[in-house]
Protein backbone atom coordinates (compact mmCIF):
# COMPACT_ATOMS: atom_id res chain seq x y z
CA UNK A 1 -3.94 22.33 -26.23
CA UNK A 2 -7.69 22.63 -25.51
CA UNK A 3 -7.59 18.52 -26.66
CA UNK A 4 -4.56 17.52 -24.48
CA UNK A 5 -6.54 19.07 -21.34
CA UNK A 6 -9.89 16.87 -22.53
CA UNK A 7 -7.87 13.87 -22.40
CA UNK A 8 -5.60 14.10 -20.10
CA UNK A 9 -9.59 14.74 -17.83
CA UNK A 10 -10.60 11.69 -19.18
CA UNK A 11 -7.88 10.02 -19.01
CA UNK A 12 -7.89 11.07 -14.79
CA UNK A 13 -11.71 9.93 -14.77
CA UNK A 14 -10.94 6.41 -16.09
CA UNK A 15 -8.27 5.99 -13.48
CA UNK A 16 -10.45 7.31 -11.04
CA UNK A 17 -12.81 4.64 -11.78
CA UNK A 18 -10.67 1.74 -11.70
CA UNK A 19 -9.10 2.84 -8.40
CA UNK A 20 -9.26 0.33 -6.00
CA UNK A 21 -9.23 3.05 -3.19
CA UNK A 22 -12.40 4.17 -4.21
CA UNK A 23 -15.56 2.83 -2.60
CA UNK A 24 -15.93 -0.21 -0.28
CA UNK A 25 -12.99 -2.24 -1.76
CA UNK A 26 -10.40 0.49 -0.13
CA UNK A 27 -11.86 -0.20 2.93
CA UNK A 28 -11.14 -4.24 2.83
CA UNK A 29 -8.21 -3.67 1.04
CA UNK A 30 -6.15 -0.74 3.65
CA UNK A 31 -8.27 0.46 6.81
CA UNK A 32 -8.97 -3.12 8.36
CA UNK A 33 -5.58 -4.05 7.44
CA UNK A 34 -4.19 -1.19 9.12
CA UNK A 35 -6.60 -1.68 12.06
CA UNK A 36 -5.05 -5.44 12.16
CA UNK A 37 -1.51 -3.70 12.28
CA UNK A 38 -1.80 -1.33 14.94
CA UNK A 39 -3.33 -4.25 16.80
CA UNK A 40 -0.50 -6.08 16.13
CA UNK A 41 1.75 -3.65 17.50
CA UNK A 42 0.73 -3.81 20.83
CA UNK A 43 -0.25 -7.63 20.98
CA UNK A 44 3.25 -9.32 19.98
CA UNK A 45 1.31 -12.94 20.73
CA UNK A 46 -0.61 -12.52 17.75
CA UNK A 47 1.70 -9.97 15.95
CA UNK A 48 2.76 -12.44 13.33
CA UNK A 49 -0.97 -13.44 12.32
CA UNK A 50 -2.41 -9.68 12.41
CA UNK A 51 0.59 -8.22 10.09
CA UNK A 52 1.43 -11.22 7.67
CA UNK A 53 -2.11 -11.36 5.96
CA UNK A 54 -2.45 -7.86 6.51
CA UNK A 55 0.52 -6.59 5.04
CA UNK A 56 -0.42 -9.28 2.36
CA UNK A 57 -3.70 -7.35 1.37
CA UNK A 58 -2.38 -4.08 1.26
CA UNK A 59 0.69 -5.36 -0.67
CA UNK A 60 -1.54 -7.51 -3.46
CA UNK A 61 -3.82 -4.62 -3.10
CA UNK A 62 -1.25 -2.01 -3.93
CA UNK A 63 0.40 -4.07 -7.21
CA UNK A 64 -3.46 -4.37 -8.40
CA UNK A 65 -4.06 -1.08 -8.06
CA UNK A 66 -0.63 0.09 -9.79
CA UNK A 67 -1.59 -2.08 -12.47
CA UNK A 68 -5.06 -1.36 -12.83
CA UNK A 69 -5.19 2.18 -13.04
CA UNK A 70 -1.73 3.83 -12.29
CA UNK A 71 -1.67 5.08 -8.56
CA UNK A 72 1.60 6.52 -8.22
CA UNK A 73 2.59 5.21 -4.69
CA UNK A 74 1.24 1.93 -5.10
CA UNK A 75 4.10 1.38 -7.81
CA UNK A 76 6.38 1.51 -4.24
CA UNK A 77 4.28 0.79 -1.24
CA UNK A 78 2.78 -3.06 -3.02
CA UNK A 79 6.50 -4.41 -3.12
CA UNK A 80 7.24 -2.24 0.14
CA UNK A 81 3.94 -4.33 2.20
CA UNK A 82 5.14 -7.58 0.42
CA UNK A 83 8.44 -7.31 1.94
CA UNK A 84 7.10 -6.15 5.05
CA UNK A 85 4.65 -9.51 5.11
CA UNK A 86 8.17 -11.53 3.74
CA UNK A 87 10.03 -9.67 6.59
CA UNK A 88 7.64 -10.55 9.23
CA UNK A 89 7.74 -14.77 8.01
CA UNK A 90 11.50 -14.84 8.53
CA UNK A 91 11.31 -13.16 11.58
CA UNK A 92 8.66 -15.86 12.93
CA UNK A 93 10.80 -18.76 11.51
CA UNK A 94 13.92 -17.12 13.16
CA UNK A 95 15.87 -16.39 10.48
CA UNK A 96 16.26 -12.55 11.33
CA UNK A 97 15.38 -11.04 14.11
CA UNK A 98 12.23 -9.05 14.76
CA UNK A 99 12.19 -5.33 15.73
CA UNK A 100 8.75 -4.32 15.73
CA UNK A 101 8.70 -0.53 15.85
CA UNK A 102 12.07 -0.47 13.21
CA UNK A 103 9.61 -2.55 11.06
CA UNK A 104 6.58 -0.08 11.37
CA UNK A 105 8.73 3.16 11.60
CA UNK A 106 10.50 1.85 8.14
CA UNK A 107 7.39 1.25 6.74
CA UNK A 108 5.36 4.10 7.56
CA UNK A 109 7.97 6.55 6.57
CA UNK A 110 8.45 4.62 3.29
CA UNK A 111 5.00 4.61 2.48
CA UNK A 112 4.44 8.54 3.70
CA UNK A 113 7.14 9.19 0.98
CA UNK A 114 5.48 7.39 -1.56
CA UNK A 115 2.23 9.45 -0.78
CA UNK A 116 4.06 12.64 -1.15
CA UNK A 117 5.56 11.66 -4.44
CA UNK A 118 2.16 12.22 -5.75
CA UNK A 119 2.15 15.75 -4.88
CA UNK A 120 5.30 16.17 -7.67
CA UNK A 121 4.37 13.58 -10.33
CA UNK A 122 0.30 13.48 -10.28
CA UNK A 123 -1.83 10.85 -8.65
CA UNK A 124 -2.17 8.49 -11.76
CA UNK A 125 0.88 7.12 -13.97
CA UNK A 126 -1.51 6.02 -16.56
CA UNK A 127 -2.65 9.30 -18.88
């Protein structure tokens, strides 16, 4: 028992380590993106070039970080910003039609869910 616990702590410290959320990468890879977003969402004549790279970077971002060290919601919210990013070049091209605040309400509700999911299966996948 007393071993499982050991690992299982260093198991959470390697993770830890190769989390992409920690340090100054998080902050390239998710808060200007975001910033570039919410931008976005109020200045629809440069709404396509804010949210397309941006939900590119948090998308790449995400399937990194699932890969690299487990993060639970990043198994869901990479593929979720990659379709957003996908969603947003059709829309430009005319091929569907773009709602703006459907697209952010969708994706911010998806992505809260995915955060919670942590709560009930742990932070990292990889242990």
């Amino acid at each position: 028992m007393r071993n499982k616990q050991a690992s299982a702590t260093v198991s959470a410290a390697s993770c830890r380590s190769n989390d992409l959320t920690c340090g100054g990468k998080g902050l390239f890879l998710w808060c200007l993106p975001i910033v570039a977003v919410v931008v976005g969402s109020s200045w629809s004549n440069m709404r396509t070039w804010l949210w397309i790279p941006a939900f590119l970077v948090m998308g790449i971002g995400c399937v990194a970080n699932a890969a690299r060290c487990g993060r639970v919601h990043c198994y869901f919210t990479g593929p979720l910003f990659l379709l957003a990013a996908v969603y947003t070049v059709l829309a430009e091209i005319h091929l569907v039609p773009m709602h703006p605040t459907v697209l952010l309400d969708t994706v911010v509700i998806l992505a809260l869910l995915a955060y919670m999911a942590e709560f009930r299966f742990g932070r990292y996948r990889k242990t």
